[in-house]
N, C-alpha and C. Protein backbone atom coordinates (compact mmCIF):
# COMPACT_ATOMS: atom_id res chain seq x y z
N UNK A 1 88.26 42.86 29.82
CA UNK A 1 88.88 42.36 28.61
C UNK A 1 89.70 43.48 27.99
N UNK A 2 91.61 43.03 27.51
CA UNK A 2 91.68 43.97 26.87
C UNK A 2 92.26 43.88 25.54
N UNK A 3 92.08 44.69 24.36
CA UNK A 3 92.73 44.75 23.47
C UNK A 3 93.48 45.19 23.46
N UNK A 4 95.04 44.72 22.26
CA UNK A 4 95.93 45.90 21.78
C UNK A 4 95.81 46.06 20.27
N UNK A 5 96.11 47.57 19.92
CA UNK A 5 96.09 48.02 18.66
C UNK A 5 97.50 48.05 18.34
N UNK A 6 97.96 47.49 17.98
CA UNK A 6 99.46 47.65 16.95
C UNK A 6 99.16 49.64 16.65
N UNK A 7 100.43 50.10 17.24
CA UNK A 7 100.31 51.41 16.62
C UNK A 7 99.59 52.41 16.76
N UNK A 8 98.72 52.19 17.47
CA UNK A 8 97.56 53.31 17.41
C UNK A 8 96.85 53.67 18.64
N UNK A 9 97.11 54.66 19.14
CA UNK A 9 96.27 55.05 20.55
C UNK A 9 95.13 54.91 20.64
N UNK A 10 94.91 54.99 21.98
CA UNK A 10 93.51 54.79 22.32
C UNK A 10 92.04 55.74 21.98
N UNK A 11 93.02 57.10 22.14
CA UNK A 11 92.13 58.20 21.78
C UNK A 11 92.21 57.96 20.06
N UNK A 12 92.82 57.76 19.28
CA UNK A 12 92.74 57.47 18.02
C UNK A 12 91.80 55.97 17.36
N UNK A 13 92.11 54.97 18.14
CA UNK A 13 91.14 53.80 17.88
C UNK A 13 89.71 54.27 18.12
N UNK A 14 90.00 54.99 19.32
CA UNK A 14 88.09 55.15 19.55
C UNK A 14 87.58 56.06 18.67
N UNK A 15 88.82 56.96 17.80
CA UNK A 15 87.87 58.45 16.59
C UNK A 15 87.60 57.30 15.98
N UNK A 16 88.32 56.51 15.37
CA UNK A 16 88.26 55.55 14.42
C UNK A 16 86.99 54.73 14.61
N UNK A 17 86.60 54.64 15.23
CA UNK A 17 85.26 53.26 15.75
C UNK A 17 84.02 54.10 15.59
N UNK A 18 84.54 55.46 16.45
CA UNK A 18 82.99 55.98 16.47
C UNK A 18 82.87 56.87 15.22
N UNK A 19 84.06 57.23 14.19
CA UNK A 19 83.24 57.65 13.52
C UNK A 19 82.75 57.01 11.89
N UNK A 20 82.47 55.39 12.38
CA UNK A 20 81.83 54.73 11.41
C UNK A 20 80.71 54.94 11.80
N UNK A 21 80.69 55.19 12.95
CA UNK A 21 78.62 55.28 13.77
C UNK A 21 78.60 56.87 12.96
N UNK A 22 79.34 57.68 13.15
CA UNK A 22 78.97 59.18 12.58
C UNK A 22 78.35 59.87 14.15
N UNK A 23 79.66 59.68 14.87
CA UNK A 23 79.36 60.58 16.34
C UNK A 23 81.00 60.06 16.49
N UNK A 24 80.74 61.41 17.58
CA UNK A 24 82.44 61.98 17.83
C UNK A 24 82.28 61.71 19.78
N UNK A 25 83.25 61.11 20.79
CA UNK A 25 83.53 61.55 21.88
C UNK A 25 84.06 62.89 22.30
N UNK A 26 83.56 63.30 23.33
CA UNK A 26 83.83 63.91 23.99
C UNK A 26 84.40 63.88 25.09
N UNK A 27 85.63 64.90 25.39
CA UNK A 27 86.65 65.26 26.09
C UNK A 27 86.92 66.29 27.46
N UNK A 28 86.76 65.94 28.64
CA UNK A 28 86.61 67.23 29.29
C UNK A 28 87.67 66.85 30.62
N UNK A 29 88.64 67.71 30.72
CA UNK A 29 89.90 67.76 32.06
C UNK A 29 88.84 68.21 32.77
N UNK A 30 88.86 67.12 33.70
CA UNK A 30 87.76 67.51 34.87
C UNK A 30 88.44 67.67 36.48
N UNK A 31 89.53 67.70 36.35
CA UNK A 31 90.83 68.01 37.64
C UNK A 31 91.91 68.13 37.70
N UNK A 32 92.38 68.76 38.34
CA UNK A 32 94.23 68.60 38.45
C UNK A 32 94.57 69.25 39.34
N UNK A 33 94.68 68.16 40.36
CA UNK A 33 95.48 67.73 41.41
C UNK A 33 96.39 67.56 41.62
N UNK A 34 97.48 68.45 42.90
CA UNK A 34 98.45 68.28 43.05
C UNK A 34 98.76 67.48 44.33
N UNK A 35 99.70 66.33 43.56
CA UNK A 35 99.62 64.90 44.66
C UNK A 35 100.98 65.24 45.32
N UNK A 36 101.03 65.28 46.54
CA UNK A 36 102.95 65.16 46.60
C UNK A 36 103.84 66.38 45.84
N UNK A 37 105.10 66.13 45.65
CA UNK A 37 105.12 67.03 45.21
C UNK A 37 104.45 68.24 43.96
N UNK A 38 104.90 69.35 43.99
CA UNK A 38 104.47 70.17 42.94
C UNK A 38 104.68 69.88 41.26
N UNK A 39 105.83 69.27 41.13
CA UNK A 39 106.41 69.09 40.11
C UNK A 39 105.45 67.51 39.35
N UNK A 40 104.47 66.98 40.24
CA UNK A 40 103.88 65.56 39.74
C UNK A 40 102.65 65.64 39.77
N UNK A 41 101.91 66.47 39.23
CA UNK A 41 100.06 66.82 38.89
C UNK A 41 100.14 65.26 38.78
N UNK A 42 98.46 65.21 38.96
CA UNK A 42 97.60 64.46 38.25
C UNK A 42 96.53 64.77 37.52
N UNK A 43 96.21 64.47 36.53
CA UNK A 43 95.16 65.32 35.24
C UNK A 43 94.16 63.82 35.11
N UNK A 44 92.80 64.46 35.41
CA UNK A 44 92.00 63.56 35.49
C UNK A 44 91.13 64.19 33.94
N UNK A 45 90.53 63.35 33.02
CA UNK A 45 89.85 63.14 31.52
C UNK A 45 88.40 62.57 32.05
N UNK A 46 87.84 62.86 31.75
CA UNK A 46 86.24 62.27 31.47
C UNK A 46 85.89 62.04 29.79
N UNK A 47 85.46 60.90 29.20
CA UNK A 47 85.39 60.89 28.16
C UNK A 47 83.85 60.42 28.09
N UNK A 48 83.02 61.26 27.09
CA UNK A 48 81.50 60.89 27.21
C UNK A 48 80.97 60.24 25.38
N UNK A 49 80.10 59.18 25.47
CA UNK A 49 79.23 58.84 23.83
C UNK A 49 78.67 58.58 24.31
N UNK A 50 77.57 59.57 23.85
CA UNK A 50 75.95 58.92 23.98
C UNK A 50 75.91 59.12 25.73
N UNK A 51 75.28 58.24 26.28
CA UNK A 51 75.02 58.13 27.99
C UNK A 51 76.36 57.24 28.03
N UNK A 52 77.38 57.01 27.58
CA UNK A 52 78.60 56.14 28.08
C UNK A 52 79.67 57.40 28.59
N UNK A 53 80.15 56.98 29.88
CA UNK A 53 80.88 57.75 30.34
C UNK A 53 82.29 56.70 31.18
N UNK A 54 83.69 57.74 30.85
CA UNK A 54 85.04 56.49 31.51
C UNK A 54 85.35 57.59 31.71
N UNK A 55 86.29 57.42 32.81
CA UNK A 55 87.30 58.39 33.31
C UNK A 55 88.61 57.83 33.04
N UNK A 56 89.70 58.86 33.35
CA UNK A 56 91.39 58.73 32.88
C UNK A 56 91.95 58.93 34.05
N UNK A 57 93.25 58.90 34.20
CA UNK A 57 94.09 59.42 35.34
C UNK A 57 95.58 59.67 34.78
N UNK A 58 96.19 60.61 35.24
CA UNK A 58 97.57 60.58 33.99
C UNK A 58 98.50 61.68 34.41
N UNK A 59 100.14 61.36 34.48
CA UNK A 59 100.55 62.68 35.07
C UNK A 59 100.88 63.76 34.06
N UNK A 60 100.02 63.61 32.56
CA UNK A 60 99.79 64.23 31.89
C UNK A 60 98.63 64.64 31.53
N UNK A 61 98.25 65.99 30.58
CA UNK A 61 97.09 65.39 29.79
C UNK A 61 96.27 64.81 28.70
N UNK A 62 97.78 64.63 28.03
CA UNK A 62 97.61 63.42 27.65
C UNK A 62 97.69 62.49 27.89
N UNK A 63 98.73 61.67 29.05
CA UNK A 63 98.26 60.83 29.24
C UNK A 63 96.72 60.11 29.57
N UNK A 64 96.06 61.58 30.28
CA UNK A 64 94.96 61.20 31.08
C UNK A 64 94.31 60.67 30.37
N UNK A 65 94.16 61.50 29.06
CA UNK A 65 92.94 61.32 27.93
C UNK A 65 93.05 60.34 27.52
N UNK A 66 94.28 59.75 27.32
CA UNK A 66 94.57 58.04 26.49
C UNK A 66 94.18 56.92 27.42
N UNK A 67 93.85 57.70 28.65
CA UNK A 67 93.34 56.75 30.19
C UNK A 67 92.06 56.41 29.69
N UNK A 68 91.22 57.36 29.70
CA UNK A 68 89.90 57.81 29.80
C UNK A 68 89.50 57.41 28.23
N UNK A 69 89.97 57.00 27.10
CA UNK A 69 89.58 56.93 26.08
C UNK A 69 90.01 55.31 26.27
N UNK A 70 90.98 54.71 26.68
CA UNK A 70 91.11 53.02 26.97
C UNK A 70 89.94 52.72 27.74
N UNK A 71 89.97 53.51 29.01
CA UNK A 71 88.19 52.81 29.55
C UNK A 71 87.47 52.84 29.09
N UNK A 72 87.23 53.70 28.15
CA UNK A 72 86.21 53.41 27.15
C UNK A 72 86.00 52.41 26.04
N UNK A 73 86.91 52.24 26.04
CA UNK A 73 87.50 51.22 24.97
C UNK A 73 86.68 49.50 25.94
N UNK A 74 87.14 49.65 26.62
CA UNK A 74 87.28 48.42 27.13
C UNK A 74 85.79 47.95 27.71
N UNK A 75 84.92 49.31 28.44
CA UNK A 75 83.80 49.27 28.34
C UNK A 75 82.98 48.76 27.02
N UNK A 76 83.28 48.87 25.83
CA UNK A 76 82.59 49.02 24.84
C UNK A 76 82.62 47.32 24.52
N UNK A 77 84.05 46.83 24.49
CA UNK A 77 84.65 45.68 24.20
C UNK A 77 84.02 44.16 25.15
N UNK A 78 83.29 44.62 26.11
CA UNK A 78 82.87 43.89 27.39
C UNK A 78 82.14 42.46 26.26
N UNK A 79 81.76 41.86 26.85
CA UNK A 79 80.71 40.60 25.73
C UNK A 79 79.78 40.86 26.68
N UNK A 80 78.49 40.35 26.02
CA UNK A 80 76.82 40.23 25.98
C UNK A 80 76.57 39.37 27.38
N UNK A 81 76.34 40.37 28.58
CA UNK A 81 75.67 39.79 29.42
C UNK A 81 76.80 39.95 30.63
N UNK A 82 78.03 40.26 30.48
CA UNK A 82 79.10 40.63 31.60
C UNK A 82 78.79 41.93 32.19
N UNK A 83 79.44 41.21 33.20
CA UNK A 83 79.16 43.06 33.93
C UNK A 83 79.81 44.19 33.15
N UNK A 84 78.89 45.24 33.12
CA UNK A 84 79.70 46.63 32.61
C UNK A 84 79.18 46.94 31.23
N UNK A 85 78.84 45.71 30.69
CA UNK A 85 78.18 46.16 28.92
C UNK A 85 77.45 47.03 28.92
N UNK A 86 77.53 48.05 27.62
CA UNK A 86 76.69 48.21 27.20
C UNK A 86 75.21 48.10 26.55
N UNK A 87 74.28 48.59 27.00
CA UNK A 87 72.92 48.05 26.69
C UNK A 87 72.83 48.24 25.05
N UNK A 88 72.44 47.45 24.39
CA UNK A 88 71.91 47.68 22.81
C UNK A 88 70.65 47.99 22.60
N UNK A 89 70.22 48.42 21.79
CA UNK A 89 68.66 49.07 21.12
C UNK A 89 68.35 50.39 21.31
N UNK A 90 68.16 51.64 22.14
CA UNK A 90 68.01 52.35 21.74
C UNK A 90 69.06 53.35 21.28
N UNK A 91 68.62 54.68 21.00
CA UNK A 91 69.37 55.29 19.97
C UNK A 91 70.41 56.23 20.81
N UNK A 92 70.10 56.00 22.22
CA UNK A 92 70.98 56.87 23.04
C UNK A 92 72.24 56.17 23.47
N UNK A 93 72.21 55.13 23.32
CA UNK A 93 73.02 54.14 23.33
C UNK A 93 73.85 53.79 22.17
N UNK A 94 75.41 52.76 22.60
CA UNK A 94 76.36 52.80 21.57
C UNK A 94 75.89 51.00 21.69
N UNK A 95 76.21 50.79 20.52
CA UNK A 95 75.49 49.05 20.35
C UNK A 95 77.38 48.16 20.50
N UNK A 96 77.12 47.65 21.02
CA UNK A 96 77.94 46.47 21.25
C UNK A 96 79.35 46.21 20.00
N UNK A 97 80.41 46.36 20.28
CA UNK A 97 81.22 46.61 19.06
C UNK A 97 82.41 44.97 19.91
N UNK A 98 82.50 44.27 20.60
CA UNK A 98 83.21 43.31 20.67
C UNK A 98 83.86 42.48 19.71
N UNK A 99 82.76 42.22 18.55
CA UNK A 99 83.37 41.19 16.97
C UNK A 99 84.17 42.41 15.98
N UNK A 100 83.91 43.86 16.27
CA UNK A 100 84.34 44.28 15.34
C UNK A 100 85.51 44.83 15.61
N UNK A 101 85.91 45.15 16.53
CA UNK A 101 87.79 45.31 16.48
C UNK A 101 89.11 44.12 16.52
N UNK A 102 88.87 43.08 15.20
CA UNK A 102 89.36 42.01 15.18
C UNK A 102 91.55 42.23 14.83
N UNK A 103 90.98 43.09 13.96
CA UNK A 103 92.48 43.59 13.20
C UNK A 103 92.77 44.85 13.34
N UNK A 104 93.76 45.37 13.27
CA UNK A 104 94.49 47.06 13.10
C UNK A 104 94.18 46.89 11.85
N UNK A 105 94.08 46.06 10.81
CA UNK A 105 93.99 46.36 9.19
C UNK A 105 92.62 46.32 9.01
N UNK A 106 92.11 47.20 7.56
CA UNK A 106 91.27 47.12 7.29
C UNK A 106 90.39 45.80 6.04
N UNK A 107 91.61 45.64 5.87
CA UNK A 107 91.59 44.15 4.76
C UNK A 107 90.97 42.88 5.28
N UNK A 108 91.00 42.91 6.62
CA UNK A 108 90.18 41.76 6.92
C UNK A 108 90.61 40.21 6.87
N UNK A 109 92.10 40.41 6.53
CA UNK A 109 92.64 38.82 6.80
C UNK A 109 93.39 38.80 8.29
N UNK A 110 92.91 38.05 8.76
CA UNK A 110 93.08 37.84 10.06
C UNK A 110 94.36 37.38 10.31
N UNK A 111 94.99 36.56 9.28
CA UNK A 111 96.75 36.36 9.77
C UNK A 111 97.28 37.41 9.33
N UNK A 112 99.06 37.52 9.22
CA UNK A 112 99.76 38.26 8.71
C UNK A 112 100.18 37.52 7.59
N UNK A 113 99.91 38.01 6.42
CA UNK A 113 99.92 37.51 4.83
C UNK A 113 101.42 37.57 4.63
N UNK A 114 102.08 38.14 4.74
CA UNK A 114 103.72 38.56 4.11
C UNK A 114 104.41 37.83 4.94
N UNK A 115 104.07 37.29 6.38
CA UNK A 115 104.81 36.52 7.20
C UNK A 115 104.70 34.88 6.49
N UNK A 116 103.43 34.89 6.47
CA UNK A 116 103.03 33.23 6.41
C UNK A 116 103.72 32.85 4.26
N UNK A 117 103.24 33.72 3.51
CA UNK A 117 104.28 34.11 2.53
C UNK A 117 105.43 33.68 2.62
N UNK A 118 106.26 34.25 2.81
CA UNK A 118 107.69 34.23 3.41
C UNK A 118 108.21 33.21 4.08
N UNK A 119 107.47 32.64 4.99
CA UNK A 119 107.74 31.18 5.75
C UNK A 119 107.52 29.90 4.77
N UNK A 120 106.33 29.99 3.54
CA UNK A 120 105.88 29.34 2.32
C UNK A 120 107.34 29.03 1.48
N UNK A 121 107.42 30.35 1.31
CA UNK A 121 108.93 29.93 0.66
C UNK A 121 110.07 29.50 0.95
N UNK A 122 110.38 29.58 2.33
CA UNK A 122 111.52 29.05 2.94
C UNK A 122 111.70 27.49 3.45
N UNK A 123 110.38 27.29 3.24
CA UNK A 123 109.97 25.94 4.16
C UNK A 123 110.10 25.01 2.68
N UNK A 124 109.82 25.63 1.85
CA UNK A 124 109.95 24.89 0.29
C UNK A 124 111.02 25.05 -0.70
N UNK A 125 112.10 26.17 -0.27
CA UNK A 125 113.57 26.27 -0.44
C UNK A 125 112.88 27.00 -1.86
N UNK A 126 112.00 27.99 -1.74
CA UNK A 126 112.32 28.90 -2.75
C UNK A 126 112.93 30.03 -2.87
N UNK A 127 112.92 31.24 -3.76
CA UNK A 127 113.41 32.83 -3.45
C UNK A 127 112.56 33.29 -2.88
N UNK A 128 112.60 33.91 -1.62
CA UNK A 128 112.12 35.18 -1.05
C UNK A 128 110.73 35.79 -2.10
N UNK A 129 109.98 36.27 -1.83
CA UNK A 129 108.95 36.91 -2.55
C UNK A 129 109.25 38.20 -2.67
N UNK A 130 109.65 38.86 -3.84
CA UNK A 130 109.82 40.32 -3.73
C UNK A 130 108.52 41.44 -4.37
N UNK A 131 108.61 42.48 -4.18
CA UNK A 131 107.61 43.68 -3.50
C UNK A 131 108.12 44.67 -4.31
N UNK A 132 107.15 44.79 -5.48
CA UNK A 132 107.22 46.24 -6.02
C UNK A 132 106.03 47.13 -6.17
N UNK A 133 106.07 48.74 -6.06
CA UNK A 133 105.06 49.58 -6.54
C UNK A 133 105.28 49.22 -7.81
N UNK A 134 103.40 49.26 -7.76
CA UNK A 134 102.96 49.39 -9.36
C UNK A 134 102.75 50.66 -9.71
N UNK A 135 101.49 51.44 -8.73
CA UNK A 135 100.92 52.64 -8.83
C UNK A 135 100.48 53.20 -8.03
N UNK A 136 100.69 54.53 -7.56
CA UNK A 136 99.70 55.15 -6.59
C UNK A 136 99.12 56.28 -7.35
N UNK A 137 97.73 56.08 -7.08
CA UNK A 137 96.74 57.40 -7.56
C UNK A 137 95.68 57.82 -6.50
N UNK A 138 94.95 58.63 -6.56
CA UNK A 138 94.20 59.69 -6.30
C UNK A 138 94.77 60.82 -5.41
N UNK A 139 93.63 61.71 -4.80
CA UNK A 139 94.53 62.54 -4.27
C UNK A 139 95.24 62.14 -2.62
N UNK A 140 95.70 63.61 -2.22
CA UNK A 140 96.12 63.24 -1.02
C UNK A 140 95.98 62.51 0.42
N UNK A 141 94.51 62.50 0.44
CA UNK A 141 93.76 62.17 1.26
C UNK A 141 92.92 61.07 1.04
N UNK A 142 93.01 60.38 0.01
CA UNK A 142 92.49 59.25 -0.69
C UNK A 142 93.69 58.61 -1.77
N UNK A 143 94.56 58.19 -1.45
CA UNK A 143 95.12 57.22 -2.04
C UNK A 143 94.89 55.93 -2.49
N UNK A 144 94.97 55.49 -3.79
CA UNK A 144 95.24 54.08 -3.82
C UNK A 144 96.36 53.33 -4.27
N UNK A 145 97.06 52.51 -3.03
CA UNK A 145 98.43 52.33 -4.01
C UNK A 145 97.86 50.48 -4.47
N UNK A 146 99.03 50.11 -5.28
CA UNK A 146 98.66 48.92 -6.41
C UNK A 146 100.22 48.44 -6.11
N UNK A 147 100.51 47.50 -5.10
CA UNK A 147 101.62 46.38 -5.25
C UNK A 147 101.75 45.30 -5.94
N UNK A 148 102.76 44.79 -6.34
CA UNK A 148 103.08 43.63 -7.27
C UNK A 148 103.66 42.54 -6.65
N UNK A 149 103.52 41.27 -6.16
CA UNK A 149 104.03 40.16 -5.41
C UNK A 149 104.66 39.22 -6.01
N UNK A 150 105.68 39.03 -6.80
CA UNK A 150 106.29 38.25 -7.49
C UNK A 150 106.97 36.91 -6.99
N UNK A 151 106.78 35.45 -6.96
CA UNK A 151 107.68 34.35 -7.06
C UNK A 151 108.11 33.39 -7.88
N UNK A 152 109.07 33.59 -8.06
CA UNK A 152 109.16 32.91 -9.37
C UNK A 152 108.59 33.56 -10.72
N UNK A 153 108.01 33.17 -11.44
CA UNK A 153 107.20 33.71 -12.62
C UNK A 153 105.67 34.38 -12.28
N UNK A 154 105.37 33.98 -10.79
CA UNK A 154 103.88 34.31 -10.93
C UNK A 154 103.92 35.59 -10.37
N UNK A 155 102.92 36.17 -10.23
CA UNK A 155 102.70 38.00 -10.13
C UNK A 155 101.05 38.02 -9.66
N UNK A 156 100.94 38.55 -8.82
CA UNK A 156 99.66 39.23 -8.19
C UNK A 156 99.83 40.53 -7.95
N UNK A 157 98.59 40.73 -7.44
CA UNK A 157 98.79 42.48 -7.89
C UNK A 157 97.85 42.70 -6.45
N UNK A 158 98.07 43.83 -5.18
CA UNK A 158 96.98 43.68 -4.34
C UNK A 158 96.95 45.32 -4.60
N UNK A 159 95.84 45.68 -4.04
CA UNK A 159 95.52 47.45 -3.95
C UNK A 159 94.89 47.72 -2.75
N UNK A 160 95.48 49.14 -2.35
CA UNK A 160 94.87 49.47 -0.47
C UNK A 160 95.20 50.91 -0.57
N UNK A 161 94.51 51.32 0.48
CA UNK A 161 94.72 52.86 1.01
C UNK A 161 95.93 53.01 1.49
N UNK A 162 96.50 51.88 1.60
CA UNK A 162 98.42 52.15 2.28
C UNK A 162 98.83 51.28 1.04
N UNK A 163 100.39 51.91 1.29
CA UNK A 163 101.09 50.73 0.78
C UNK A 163 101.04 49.03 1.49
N UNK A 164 101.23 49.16 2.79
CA UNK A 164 100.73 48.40 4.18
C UNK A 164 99.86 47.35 3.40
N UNK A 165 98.66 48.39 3.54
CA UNK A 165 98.00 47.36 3.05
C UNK A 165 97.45 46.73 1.83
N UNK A 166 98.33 47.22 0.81
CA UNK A 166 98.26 46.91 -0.43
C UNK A 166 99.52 45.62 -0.81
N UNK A 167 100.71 45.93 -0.06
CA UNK A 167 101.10 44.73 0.57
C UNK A 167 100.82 43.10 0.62
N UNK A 168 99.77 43.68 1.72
CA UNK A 168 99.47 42.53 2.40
C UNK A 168 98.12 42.07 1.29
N UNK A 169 97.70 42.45 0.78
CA UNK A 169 96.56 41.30 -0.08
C UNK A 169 97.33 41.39 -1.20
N UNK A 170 98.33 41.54 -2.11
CA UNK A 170 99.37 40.69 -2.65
C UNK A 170 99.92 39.65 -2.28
N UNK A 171 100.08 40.11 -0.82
CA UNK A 171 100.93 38.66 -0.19
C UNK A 171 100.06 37.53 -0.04
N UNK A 172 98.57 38.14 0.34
CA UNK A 172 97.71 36.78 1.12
C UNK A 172 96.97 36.58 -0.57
N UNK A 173 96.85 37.29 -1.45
CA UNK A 173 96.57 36.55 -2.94
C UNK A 173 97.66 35.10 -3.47
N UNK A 174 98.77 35.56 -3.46
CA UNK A 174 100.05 34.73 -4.01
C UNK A 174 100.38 33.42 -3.14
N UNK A 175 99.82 33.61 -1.54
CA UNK A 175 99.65 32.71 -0.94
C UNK A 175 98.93 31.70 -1.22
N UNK A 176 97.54 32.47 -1.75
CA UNK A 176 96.29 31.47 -1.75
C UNK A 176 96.60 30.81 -3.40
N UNK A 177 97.20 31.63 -4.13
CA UNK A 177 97.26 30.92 -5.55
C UNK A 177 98.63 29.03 -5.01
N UNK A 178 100.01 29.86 -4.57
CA UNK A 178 100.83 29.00 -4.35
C UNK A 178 100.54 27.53 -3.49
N UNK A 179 99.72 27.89 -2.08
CA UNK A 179 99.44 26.60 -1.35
C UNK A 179 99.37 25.95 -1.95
N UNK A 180 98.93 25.19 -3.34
CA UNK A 180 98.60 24.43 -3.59
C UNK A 180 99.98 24.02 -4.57
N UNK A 181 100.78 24.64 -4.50
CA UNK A 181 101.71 24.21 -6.00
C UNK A 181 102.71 23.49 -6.12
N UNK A 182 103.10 22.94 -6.68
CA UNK A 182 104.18 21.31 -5.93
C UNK A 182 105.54 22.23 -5.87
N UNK A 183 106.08 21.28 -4.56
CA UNK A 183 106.80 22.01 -3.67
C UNK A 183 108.47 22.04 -4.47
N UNK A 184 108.57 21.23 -5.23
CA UNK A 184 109.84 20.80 -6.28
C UNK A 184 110.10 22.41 -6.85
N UNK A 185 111.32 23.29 -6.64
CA UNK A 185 111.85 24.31 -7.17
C UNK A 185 111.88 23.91 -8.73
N UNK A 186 112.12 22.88 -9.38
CA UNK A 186 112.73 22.71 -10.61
C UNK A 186 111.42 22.96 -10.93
N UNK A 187 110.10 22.49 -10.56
CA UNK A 187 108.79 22.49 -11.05
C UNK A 187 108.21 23.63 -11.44
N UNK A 188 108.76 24.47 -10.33
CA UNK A 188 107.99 26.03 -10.30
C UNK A 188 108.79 27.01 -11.36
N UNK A 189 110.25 26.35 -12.03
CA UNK A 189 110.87 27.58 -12.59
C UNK A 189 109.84 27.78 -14.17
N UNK A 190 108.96 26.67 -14.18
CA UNK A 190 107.96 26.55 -15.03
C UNK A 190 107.05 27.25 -14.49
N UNK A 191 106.83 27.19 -13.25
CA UNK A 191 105.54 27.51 -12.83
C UNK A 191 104.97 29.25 -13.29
């Protein structure tokens, strides 16, 4: 089985996964082999969690590692009872993560909010939904920004660690308020 991450490598999805568990993979160039000519190595990655172990292959080394960190990936991703899973319960072991890499976002709406938005309004001959910063605060490494989703008269407000995704639960708020709102432009300049 495989996933794709919008954006984000493999060796980066997997820091990301494992360090909600609070454990880090490990990385080790375990060859390099010269295939054919001199000028075209091959760089072999071993990537280890817990007793889980994938290998890479790559005529880099990075590529290798983004090898060796996808098999891992994909190992992890297997469902309950296929060949290759991971065992669940003890502590040497990584427990079964298949339901939880649903989205690249952390917001948890499973469509794309600003698309289906946007199609809302066009399909009902309104204006475009426009997108302003409200606020960004804390520090560098903890941001929160605060977008504003405006149509017509109405205004939602979403907040996220990105703009991204502060965005997008403006968009999927203004959605969920609008579905329901009669589709007549003259209606909504009230609205």
């Amino acid at each position: 089985m495989t996933v794709a991450w919008v954006g984000k490598t493999p060796v980066s999805v997997l820091q990301e996964l494992l360090s909600r568990r609070e454990t880090t993979p490990r990385y080790e160039l375990v060859s390099t082999q010269i295939e054919g000519a001199i000028h075209e190595p091959t760089f072999r990655y071993r990537v280890t969690v817990a007793d889980v172990v994938a290998m890479g292959t790559g005529r880099s080394k990075k590529e290798a590692k983004h090898a060796a960190a996808k098999a891992l990936l994909d190992k992890m991703i297997v469902g309950p009872g296929e060949e290759g899973s991971i065992p669940v319960g003890n502590s040497n072991t990584m427990p079964e993560v298949k339901n939880e890499i649903v989205s690249p976002y952390d917001d948890k709406i499973s469509r794309n909010p600003i698309g289906s938005l946007q199609e809302m309004c066009m399909s009902r001959r309104w204006p475009p939904p426009s997108y302003e910063m409200v606020t960004e605060e804390g520090l560098p490494h903890e941001r929160l920004f605060t977008i504003a989703c405006t149509v017509f008269k109405q205004r939602e407000l979403g907040t996220g660690k990105s703009k991204k995704l502060a965005k997008r639960m403006a968009a999927h708020k203004m959605w969920e308020k609008l579905q329901d709102a009669p589709i007549a432009s003259s209606n909504m300049a009230k609205f």
